[in-house]
Protein backbone atom coordinates (compact mmCIF):
# COMPACT_ATOMS: atom_id res chain seq x y z
CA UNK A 1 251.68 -95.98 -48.60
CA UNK A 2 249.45 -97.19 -51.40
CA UNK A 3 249.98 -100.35 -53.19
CA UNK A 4 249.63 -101.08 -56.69
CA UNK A 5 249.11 -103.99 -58.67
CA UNK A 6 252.18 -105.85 -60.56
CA UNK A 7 250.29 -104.90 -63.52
CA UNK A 8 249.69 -101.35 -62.83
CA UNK A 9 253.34 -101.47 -62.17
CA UNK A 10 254.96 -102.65 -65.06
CA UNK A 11 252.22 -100.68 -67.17
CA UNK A 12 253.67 -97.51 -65.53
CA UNK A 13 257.22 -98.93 -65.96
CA UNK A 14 256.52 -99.66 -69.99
CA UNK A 15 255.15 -96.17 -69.92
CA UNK A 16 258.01 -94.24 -68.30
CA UNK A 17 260.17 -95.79 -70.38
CA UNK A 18 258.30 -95.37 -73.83
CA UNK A 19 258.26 -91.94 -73.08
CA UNK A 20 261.97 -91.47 -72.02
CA UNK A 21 262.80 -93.53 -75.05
CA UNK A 22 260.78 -91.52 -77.37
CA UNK A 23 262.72 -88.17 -76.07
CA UNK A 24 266.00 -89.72 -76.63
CA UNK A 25 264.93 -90.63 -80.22
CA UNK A 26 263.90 -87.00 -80.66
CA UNK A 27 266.74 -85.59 -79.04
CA UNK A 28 269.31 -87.75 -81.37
CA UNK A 29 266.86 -86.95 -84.86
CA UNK A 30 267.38 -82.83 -83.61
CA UNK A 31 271.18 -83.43 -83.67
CA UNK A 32 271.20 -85.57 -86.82
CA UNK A 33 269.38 -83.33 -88.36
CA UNK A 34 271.66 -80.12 -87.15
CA UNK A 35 274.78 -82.28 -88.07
CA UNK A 36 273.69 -82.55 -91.53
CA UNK A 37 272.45 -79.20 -91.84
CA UNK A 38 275.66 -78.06 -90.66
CA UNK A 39 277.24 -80.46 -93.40
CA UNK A 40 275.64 -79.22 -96.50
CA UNK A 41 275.82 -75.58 -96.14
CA UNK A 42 279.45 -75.02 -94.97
CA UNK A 43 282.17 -75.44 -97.50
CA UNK A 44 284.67 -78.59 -97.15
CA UNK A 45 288.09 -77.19 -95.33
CA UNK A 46 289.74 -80.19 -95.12
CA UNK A 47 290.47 -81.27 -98.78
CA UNK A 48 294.31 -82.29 -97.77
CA UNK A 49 294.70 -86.38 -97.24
CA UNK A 50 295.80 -87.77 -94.51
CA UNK A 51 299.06 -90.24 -94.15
């Protein structure tokens, strides 16, 4: 088994988690921006309040 440098390892560990947080940004913007989507082109159906 190889070993790697501390630095080498928390370089790869900044890196896989950059990138993981980076596709959960993404992933959460795509919904957002299907939720609103969603939002402005259908009609409001519940107009009746609540008590």
């Amino acid at each position: 088994m190889m070993h790697v440098a501390a630095v080498d390892q928390a370089f790869l560990l900044l890196l896989v988690v950059f990138c993981l947080g980076s596709c959960l940004v993404r992933v959460f913007w795509e919904l957002e921006q299907v939720r609103a989507r969603r939002t402005a082109t259908s009609p409001r159906r519940r107009t009746r309040k609540h008590d």
